[in-house]
PDB file of N, CA and C in Angstrom:
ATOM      1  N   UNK A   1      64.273  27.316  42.034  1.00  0.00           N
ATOM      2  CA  UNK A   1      65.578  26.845  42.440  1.00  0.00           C
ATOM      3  C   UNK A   1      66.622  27.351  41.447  1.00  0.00           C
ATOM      4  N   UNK A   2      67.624  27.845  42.099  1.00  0.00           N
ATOM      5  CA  UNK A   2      68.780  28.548  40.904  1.00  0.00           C
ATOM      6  C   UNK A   2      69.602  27.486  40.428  1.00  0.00           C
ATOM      7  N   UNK A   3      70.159  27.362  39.262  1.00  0.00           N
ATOM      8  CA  UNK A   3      70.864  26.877  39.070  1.00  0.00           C
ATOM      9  C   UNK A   3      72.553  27.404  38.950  1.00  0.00           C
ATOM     10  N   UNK A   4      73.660  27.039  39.168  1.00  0.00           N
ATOM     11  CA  UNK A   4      75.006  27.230  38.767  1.00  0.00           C
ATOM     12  C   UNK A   4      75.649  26.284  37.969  1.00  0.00           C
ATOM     13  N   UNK A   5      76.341  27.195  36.538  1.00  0.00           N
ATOM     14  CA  UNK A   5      76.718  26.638  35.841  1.00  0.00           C
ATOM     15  C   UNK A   5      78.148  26.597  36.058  1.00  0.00           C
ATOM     16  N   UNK A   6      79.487  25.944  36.252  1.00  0.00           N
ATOM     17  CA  UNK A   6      79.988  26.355  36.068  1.00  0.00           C
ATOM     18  C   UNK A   6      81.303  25.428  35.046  1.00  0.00           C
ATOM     19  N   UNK A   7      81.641  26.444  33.868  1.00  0.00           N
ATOM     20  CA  UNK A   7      82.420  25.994  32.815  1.00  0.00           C
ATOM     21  C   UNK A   7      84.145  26.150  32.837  1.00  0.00           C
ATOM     22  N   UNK A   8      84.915  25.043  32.814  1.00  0.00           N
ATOM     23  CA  UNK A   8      86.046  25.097  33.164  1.00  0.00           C
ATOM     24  C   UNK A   8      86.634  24.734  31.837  1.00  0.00           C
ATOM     25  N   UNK A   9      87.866  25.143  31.139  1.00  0.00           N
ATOM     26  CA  UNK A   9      88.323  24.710  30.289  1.00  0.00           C
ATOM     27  C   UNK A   9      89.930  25.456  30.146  1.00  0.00           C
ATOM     28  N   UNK A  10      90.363  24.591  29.537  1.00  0.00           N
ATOM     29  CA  UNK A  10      92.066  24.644  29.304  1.00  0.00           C
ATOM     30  C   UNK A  10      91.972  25.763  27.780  1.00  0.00           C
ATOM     31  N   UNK A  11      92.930  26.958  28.303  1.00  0.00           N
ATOM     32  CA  UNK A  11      92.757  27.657  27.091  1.00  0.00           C
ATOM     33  C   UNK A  11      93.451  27.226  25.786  1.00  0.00           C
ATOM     34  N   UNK A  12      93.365  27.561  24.768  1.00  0.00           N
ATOM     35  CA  UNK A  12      94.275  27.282  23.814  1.00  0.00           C
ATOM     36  C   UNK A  12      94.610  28.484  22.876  1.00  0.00           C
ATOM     37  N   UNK A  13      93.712  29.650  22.302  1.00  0.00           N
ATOM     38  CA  UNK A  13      93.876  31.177  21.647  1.00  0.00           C
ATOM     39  C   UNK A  13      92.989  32.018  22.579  1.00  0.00           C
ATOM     40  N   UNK A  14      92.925  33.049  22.950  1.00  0.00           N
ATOM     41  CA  UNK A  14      92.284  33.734  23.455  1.00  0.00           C
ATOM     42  C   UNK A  14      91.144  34.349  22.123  1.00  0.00           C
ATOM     43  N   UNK A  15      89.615  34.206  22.667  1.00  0.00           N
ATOM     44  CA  UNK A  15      88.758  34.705  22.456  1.00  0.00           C
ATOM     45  C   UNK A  15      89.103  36.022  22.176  1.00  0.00           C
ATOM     46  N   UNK A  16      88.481  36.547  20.838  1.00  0.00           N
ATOM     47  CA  UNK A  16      88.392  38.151  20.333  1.00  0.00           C
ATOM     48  C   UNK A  16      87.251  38.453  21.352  1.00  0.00           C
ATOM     49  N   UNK A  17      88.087  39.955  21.811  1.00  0.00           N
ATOM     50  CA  UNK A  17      86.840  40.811  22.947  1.00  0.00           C
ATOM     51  C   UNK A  17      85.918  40.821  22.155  1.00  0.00           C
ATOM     52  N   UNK A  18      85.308  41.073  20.927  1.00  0.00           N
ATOM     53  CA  UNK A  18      83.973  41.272  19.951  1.00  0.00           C
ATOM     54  C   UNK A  18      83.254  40.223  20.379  1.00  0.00           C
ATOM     55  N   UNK A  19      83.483  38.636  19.903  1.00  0.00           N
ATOM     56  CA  UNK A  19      82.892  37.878  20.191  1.00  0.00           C
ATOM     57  C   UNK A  19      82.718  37.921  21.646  1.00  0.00           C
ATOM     58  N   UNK A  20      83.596  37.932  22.488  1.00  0.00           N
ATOM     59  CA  UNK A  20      83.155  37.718  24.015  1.00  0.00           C
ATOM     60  C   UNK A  20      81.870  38.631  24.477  1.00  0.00           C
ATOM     61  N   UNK A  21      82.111  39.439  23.987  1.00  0.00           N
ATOM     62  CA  UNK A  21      80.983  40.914  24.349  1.00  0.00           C
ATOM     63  C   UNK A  21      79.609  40.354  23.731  1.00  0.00           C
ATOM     64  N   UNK A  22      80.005  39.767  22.251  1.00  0.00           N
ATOM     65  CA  UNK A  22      78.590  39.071  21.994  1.00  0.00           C
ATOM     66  C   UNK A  22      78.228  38.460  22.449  1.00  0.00           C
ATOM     67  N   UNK A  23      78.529  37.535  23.314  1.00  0.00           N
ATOM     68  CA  UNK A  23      78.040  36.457  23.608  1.00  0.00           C
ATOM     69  C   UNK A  23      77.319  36.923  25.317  1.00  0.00           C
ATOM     70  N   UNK A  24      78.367  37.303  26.067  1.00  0.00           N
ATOM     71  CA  UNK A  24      78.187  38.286  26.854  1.00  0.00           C
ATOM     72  C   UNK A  24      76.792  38.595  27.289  1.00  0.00           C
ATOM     73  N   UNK A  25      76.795  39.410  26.159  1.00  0.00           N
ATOM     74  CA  UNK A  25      75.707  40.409  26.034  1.00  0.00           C
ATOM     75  C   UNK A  25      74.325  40.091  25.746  1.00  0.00           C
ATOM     76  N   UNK A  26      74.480  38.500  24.749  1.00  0.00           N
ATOM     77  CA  UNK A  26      73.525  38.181  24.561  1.00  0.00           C
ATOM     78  C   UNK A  26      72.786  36.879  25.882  1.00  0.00           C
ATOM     79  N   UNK A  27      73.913  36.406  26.582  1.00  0.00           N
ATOM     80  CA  UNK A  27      73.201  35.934  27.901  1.00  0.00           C
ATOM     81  C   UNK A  27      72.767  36.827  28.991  1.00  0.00           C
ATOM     82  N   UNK A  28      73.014  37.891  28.744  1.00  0.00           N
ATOM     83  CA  UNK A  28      72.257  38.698  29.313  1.00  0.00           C
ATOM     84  C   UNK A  28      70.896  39.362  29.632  1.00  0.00           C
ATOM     85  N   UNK A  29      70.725  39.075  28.025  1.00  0.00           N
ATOM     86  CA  UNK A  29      69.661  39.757  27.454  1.00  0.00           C
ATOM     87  C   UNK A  29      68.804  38.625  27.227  1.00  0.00           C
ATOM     88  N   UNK A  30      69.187  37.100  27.646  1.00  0.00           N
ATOM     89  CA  UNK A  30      68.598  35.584  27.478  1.00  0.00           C
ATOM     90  C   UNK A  30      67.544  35.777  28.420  1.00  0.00           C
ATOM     91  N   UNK A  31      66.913  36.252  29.646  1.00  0.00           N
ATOM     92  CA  UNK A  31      66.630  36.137  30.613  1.00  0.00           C
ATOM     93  C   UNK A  31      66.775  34.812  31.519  1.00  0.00           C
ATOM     94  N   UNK A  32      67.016  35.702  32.972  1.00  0.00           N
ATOM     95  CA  UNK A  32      67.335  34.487  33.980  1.00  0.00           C
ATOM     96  C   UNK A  32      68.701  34.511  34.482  1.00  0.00           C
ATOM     97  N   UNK A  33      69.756  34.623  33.669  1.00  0.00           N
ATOM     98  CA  UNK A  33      70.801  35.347  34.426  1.00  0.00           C
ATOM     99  C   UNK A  33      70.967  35.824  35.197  1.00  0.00           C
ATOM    100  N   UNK A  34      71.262  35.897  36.184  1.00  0.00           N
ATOM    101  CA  UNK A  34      71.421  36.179  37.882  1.00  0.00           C
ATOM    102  C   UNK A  34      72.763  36.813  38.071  1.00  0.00           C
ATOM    103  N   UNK A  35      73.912  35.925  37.970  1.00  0.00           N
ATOM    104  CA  UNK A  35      75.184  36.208  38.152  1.00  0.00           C
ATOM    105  C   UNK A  35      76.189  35.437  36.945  1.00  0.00           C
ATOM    106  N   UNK A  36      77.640  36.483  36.859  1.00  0.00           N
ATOM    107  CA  UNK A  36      78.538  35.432  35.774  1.00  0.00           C
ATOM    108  C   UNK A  36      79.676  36.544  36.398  1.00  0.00           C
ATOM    109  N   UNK A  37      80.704  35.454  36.480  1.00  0.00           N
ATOM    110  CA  UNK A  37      82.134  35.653  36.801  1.00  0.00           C
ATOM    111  C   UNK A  37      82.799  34.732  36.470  1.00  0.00           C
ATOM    112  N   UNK A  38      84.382  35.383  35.859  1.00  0.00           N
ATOM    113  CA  UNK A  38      84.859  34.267  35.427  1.00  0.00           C
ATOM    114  C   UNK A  38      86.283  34.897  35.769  1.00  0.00           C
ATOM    115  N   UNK A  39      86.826  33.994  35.465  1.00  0.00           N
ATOM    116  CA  UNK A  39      88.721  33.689  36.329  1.00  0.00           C
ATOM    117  C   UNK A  39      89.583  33.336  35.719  1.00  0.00           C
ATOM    118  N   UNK A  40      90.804  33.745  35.240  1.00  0.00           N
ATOM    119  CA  UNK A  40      92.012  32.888  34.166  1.00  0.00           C
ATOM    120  C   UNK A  40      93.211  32.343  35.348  1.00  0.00           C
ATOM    121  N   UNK A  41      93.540  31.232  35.242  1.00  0.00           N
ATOM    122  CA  UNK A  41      95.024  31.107  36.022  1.00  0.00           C
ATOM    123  C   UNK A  41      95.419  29.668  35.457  1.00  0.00           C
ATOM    124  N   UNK A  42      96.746  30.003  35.046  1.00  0.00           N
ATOM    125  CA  UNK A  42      97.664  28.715  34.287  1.00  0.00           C
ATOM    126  C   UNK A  42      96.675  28.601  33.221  1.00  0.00           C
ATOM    127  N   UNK A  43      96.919  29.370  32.513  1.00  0.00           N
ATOM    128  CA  UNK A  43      95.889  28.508  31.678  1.00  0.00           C
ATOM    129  C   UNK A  43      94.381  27.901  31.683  1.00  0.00           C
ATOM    130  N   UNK A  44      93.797  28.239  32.421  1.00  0.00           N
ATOM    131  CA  UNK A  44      92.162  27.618  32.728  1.00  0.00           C
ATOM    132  C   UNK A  44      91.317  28.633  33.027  1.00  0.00           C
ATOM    133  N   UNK A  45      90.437  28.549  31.915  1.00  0.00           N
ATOM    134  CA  UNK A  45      89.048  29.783  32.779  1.00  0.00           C
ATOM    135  C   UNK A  45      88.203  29.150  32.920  1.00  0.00           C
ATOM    136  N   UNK A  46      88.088  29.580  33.841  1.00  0.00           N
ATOM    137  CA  UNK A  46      86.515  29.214  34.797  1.00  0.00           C
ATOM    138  C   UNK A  46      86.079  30.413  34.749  1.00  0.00           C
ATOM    139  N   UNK A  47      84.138  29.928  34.350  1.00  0.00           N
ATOM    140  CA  UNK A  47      83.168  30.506  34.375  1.00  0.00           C
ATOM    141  C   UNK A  47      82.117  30.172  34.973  1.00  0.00           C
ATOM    142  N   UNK A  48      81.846  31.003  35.902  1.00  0.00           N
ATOM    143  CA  UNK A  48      80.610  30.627  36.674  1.00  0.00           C
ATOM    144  C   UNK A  48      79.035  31.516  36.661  1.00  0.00           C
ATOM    145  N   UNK A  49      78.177  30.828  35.670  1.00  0.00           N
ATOM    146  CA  UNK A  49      76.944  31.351  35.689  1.00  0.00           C
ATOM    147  C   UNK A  49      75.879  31.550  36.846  1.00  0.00           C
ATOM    148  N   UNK A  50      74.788  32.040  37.441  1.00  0.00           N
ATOM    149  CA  UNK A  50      74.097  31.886  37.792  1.00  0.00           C
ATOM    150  C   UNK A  50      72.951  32.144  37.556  1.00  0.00           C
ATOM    151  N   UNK A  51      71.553  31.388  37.328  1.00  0.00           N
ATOM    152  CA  UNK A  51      70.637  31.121  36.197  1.00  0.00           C
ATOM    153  C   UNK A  51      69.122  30.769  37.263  1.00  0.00           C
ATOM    154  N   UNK A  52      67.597  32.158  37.222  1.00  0.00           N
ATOM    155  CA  UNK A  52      66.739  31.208  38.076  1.00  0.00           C
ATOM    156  C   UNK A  52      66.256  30.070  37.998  1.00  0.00           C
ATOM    157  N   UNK A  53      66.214  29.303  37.092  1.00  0.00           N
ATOM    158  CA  UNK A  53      65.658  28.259  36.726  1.00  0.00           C
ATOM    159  C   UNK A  53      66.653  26.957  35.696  1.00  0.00           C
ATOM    160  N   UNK A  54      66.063  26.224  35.648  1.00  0.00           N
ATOM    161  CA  UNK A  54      66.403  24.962  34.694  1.00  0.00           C
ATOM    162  C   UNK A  54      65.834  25.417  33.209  1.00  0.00           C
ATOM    163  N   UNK A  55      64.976  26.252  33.718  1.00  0.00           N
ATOM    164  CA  UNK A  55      63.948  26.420  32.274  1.00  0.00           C
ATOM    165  C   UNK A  55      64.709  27.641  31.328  1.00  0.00           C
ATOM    166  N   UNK A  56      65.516  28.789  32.465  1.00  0.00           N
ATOM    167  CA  UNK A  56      67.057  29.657  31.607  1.00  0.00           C
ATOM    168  C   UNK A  56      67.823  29.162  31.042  1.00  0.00           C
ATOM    169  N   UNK A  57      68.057  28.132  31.725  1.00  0.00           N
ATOM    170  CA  UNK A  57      69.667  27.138  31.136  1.00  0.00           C
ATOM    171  C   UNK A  57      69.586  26.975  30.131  1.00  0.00           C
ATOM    172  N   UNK A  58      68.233  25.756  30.407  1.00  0.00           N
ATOM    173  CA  UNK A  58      67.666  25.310  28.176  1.00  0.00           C
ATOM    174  C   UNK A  58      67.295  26.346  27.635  1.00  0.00           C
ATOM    175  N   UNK A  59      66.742  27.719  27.545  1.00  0.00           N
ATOM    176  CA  UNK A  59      66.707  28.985  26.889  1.00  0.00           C
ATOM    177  C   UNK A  59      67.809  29.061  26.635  1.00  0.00           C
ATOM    178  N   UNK A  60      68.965  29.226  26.909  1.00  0.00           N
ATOM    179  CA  UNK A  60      70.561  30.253  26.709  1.00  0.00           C
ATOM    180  C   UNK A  60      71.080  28.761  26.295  1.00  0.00           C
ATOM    181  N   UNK A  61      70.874  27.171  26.715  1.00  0.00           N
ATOM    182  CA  UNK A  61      71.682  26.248  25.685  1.00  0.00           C
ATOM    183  C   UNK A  61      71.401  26.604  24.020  1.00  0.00           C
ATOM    184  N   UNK A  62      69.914  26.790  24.012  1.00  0.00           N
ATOM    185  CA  UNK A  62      69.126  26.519  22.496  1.00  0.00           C
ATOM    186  C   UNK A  62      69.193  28.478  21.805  1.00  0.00           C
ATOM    187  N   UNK A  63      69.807  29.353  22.486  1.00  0.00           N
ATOM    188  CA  UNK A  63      70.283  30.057  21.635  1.00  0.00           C
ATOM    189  C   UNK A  63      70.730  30.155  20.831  1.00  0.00           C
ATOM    190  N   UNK A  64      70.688  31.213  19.558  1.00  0.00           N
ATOM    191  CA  UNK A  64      71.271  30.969  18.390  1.00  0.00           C
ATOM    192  C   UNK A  64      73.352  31.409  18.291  1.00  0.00           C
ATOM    193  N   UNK A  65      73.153  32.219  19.441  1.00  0.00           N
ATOM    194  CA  UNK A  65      74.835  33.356  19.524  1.00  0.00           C
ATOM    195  C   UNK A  65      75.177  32.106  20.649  1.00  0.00           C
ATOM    196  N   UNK A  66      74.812  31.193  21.797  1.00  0.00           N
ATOM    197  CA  UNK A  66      75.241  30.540  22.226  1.00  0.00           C
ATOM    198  C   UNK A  66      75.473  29.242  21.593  1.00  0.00           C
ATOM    199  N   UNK A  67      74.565  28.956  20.685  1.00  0.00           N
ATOM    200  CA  UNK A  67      75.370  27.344  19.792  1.00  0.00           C
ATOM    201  C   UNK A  67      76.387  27.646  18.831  1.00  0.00           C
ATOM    202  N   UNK A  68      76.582  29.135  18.414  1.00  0.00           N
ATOM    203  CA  UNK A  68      77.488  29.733  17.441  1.00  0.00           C
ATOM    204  C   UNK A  68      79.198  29.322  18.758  1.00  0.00           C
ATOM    205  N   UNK A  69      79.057  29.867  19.640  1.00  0.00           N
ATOM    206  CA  UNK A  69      80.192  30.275  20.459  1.00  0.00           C
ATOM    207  C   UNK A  69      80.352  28.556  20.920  1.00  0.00           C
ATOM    208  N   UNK A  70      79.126  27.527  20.804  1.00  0.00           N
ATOM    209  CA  UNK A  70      79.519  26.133  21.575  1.00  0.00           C
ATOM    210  C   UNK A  70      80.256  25.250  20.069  1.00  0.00           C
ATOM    211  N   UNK A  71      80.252  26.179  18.761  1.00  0.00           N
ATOM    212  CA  UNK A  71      80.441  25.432  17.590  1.00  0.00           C
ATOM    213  C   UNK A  71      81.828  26.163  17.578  1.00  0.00           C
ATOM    214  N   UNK A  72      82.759  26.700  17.938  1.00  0.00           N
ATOM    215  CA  UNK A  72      83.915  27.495  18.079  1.00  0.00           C
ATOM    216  C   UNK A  72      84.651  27.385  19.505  1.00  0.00           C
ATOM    217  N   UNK A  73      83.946  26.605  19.811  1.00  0.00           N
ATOM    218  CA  UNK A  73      84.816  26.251  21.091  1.00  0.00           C
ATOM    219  C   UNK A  73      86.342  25.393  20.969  1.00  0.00           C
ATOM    220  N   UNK A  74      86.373  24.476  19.856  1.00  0.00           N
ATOM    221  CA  UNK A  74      87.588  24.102  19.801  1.00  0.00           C
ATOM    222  C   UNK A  74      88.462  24.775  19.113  1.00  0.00           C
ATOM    223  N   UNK A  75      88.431  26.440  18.528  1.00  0.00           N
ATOM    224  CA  UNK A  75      89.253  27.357  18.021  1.00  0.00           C
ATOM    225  C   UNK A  75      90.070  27.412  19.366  1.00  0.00           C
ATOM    226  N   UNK A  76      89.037  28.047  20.376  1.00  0.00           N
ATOM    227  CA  UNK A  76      89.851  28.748  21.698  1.00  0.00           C
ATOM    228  C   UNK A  76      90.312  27.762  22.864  1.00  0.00           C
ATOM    229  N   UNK A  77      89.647  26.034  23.185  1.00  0.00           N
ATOM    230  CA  UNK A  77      90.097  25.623  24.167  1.00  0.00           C
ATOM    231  C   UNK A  77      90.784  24.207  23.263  1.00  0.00           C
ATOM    232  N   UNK A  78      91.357  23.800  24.528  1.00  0.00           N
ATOM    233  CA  UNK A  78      92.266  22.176  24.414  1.00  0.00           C
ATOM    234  C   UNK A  78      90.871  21.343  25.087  1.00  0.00           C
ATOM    235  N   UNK A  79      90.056  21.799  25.852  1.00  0.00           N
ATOM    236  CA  UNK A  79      89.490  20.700  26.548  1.00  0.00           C
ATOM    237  C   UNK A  79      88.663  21.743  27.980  1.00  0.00           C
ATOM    238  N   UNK A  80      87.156  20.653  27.535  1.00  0.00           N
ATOM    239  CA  UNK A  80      86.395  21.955  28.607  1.00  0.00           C
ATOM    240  C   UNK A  80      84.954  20.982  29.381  1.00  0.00           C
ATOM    241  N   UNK A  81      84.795  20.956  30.611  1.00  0.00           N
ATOM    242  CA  UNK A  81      84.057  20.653  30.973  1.00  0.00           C
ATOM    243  C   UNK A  81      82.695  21.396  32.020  1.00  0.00           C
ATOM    244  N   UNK A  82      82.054  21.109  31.772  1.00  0.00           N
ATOM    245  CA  UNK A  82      80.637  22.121  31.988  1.00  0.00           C
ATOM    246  C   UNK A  82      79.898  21.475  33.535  1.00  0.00           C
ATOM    247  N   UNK A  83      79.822  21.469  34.747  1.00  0.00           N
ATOM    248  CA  UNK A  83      78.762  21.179  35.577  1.00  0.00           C
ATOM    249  C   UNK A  83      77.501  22.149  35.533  1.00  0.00           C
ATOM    250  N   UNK A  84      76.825  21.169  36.213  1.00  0.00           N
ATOM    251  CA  UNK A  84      75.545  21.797  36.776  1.00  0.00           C
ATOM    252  C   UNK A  84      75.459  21.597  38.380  1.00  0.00           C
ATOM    253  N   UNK A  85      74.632  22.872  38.854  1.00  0.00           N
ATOM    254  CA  UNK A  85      74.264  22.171  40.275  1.00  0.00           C
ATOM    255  C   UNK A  85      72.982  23.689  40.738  1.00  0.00           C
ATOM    256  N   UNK A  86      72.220  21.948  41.657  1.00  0.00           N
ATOM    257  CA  UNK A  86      71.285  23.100  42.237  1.00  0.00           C
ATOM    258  C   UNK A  86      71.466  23.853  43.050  1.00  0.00           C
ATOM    259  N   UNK A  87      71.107  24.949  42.850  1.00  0.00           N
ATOM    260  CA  UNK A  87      71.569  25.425  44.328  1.00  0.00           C
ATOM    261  C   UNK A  87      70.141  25.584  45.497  1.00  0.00           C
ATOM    262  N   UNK A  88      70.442  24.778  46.701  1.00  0.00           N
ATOM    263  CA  UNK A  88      68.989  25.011  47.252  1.00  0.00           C
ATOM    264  C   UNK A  88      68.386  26.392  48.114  1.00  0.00           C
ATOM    265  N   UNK A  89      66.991  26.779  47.694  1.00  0.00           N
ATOM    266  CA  UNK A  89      66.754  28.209  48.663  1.00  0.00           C
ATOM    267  C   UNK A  89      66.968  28.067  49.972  1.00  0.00           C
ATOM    268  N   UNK A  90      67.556  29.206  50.177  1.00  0.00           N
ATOM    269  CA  UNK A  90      67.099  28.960  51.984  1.00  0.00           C
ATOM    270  C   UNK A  90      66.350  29.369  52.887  1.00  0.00           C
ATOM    271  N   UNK A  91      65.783  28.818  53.648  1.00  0.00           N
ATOM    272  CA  UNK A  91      64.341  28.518  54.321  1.00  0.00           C
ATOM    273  C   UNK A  91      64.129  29.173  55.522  1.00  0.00           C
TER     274      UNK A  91
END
């Protein structure tokens, strides 16, 4: 079952492209990653992951470049909230 993550938050500095690319790059290379797109307007990006399993998610939470970027999150946002959802196969 896939999961979708998707992370919404109010910007506050814009992220250096370096770091973004790291981080990027390294959920990439997390396995399980499926899909990621993300969106700026007024102020808010949304990011939307897509991940095969529950068992990717907790891989790429317990990363070392992803708890770096979740410990620097209040450099770049005012305020950010994270869902989950399953998404079901279809049959």
């Amino acid at each position: 079952m896939a999961i979708k993550v998707i992370f919404t938050a109010g910007i506050k500095n814009p992220i250096p492209d370096e770091f973004l690319n790291k981080v990027r790059g390294e959920a990439e290379k997390s396995g399980g990653l499926v899909s990621f797109s993300v969106s700026t307007e007024n102020n808010i990006e949304t990011a939307v992951s897509v991940w095969d399993s529950m068992e990717s998610v907790l891989k790429w939470k317990n990363n070392p470049v992803h708890i770096e970027a979740k410990n620097k999150k209040s450099d770049y946002y005012d305020w950010v909230d994270i869902e989950f959802i399953e998404e079901k196969e279809e049959q």
